[in-house]
C-alpha atoms as a PDB file:
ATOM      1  CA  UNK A   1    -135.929   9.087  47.078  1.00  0.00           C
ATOM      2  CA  UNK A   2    -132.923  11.311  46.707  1.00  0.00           C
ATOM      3  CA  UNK A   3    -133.980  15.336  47.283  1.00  0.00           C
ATOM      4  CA  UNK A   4    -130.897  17.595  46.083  1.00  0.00           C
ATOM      5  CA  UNK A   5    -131.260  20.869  46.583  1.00  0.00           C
ATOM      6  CA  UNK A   6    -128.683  23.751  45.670  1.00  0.00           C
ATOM      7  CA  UNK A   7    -128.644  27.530  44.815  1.00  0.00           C
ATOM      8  CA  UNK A   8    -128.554  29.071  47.798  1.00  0.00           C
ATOM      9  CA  UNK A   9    -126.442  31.820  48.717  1.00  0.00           C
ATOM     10  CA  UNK A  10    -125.962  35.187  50.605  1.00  0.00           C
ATOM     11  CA  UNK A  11    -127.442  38.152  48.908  1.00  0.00           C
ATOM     12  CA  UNK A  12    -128.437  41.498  49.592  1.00  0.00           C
ATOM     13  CA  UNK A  13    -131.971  42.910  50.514  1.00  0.00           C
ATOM     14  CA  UNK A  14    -133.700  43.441  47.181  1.00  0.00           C
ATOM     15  CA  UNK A  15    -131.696  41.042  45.374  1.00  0.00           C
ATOM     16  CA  UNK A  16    -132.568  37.484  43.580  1.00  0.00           C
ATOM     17  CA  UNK A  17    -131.757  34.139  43.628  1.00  0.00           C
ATOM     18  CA  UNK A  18    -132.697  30.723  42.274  1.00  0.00           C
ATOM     19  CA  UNK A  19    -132.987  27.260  43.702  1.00  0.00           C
ATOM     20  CA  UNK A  20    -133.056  24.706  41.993  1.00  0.00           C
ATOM     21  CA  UNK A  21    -134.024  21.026  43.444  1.00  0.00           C
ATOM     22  CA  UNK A  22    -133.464  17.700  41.778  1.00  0.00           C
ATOM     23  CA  UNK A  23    -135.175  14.684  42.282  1.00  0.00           C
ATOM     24  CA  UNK A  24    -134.468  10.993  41.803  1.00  0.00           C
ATOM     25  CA  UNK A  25    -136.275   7.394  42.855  1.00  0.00           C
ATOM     26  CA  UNK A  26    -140.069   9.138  42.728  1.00  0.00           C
ATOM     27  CA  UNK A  27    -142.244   9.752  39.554  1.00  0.00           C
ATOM     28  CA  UNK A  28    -141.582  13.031  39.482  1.00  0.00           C
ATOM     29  CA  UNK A  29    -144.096  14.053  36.683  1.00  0.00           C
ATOM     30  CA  UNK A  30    -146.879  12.784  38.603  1.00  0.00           C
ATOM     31  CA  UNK A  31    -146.136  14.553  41.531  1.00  0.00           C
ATOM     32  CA  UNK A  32    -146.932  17.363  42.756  1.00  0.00           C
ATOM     33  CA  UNK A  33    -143.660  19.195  44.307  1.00  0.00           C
ATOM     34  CA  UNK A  34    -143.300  21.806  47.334  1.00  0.00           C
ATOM     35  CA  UNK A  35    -140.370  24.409  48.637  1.00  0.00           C
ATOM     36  CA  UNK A  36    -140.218  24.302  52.530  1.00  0.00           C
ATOM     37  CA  UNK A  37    -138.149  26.708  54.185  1.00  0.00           C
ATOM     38  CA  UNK A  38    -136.538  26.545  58.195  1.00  0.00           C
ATOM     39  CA  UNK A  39    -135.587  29.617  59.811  1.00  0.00           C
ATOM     40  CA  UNK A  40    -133.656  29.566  62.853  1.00  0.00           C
ATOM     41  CA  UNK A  41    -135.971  28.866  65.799  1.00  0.00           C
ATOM     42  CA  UNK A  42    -138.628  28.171  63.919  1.00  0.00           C
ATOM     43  CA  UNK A  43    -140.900  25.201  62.307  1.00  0.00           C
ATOM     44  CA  UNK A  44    -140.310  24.286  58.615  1.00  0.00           C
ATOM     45  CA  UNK A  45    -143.253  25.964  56.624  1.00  0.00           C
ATOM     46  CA  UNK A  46    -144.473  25.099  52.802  1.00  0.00           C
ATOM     47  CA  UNK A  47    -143.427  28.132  50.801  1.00  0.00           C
ATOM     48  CA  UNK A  48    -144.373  27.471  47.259  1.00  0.00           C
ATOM     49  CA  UNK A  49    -146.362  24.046  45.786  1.00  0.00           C
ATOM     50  CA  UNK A  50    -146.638  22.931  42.229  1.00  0.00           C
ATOM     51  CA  UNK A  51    -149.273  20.602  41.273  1.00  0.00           C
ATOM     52  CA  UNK A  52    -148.854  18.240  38.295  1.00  0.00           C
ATOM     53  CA  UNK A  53    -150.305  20.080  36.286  1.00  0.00           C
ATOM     54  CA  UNK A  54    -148.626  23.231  36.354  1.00  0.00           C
ATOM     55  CA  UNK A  55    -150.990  24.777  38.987  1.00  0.00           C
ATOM     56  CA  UNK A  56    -149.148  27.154  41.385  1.00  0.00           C
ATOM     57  CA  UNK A  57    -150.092  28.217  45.580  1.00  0.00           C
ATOM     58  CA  UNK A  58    -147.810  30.483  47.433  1.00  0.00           C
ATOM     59  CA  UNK A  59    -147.511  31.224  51.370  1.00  0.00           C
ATOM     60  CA  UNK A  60    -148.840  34.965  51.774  1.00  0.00           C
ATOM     61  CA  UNK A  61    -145.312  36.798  52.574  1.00  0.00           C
ATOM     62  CA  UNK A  62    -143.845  35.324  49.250  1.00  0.00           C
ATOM     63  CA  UNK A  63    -146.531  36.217  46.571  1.00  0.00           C
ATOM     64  CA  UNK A  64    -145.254  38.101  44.159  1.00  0.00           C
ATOM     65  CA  UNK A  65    -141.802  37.904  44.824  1.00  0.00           C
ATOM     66  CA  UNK A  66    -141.101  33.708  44.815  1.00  0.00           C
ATOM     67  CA  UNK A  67    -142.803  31.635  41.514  1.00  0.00           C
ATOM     68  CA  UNK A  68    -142.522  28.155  41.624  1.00  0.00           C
ATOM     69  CA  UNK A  69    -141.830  25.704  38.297  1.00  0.00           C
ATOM     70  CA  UNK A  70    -140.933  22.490  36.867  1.00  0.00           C
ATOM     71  CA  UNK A  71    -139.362  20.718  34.593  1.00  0.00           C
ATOM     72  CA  UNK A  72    -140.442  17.435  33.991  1.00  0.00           C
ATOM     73  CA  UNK A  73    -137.386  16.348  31.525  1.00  0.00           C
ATOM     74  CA  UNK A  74    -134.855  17.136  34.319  1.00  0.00           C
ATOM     75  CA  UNK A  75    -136.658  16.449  37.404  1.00  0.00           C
ATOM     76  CA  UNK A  76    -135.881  19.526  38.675  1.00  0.00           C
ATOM     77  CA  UNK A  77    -138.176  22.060  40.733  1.00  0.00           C
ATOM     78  CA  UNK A  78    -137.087  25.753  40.954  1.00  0.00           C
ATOM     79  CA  UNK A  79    -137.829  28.428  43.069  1.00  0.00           C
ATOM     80  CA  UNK A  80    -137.143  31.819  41.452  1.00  0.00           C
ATOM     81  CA  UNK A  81    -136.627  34.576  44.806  1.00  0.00           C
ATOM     82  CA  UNK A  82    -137.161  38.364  44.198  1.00  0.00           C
ATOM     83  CA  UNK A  83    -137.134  41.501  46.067  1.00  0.00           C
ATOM     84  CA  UNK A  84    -135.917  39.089  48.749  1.00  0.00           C
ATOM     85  CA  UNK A  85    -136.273  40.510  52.533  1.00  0.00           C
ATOM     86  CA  UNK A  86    -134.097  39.726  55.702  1.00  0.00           C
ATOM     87  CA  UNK A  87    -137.249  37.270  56.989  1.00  0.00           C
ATOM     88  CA  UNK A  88    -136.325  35.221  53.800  1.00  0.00           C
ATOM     89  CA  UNK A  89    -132.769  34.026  55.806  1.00  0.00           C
ATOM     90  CA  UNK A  90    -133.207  30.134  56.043  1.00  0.00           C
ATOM     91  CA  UNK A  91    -132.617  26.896  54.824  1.00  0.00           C
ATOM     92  CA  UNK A  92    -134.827  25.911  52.333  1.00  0.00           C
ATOM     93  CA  UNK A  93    -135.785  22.423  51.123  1.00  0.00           C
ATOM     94  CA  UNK A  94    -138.395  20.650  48.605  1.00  0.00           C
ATOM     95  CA  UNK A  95    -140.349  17.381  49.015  1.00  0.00           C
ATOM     96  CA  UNK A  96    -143.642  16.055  48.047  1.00  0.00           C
ATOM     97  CA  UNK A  97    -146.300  17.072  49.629  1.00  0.00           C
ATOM     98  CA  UNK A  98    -148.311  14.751  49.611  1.00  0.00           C
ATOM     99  CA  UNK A  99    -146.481  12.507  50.651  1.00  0.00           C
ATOM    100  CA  UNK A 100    -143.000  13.310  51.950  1.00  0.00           C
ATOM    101  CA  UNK A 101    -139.680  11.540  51.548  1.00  0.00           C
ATOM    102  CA  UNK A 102    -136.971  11.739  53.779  1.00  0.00           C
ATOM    103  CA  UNK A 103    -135.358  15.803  54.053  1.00  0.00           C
ATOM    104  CA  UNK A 104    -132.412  16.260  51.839  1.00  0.00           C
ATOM    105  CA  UNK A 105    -129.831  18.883  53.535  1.00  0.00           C
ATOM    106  CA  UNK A 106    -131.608  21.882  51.396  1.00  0.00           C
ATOM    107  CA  UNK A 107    -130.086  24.822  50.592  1.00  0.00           C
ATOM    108  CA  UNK A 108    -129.259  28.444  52.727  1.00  0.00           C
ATOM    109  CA  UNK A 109    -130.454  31.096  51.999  1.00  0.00           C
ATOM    110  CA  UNK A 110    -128.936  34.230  54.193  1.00  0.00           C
ATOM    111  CA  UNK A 111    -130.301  37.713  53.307  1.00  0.00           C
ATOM    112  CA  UNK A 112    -127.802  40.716  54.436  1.00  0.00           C
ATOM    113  CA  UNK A 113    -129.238  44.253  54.694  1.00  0.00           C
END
């Protein structure tokens, strides 16, 4: 399973940003599919999760500001970021869930204020 993310960048407090992630050597329309982010100093966490089926959960600091999606034709999970906030500054990744594959490199994310 290849996981290639991209789209990161440095951006301003407030600002917006997409990531995009595509996948290869999984089924990726029966899968559900996950953003992960690493800060420095800190554990990888599950951002944002995408069943299936289109169903959508979110980590509590991102609701409202991150929405998760698919698209089953390209293998590709995004990650649309708004309003994004300093905390945001990490590298972020996406894997399976349920069943993770081996970490790609992900993608940074650096927030300036």
């Amino acid at each position: 399973v290849q996981l290639q993310a991209s789209g990161g960048g440095l951006v301003q407090v407030g600002g917006s940003l997409r990531l995009s992630c595509v996948v290869s050597g999984r089924n990726f329309g029966d899968n559900a599919w996950a953003w992960y982010r690493r800060a420095p100093g800190n554990q990888r966490e599950l951002v944002a999760l995408i069943t299936n089926i289109g169903s959508t959960t979110y980590e509590d600091s991102v609701k409202g500001r991150f929405a998760i999606s698919r698209d089953n034709a390209r293998n590709t999970v995004y990650l649309q970021m708004s309003n994004l906030r300093v905390y945001d500054t990490a590298v972020y990744y996406c894997n399976d869930p349920t069943e993770n594959a081996a970490w790609g490199q992900g993608t940074q994310l650096t927030v300036s204020s």
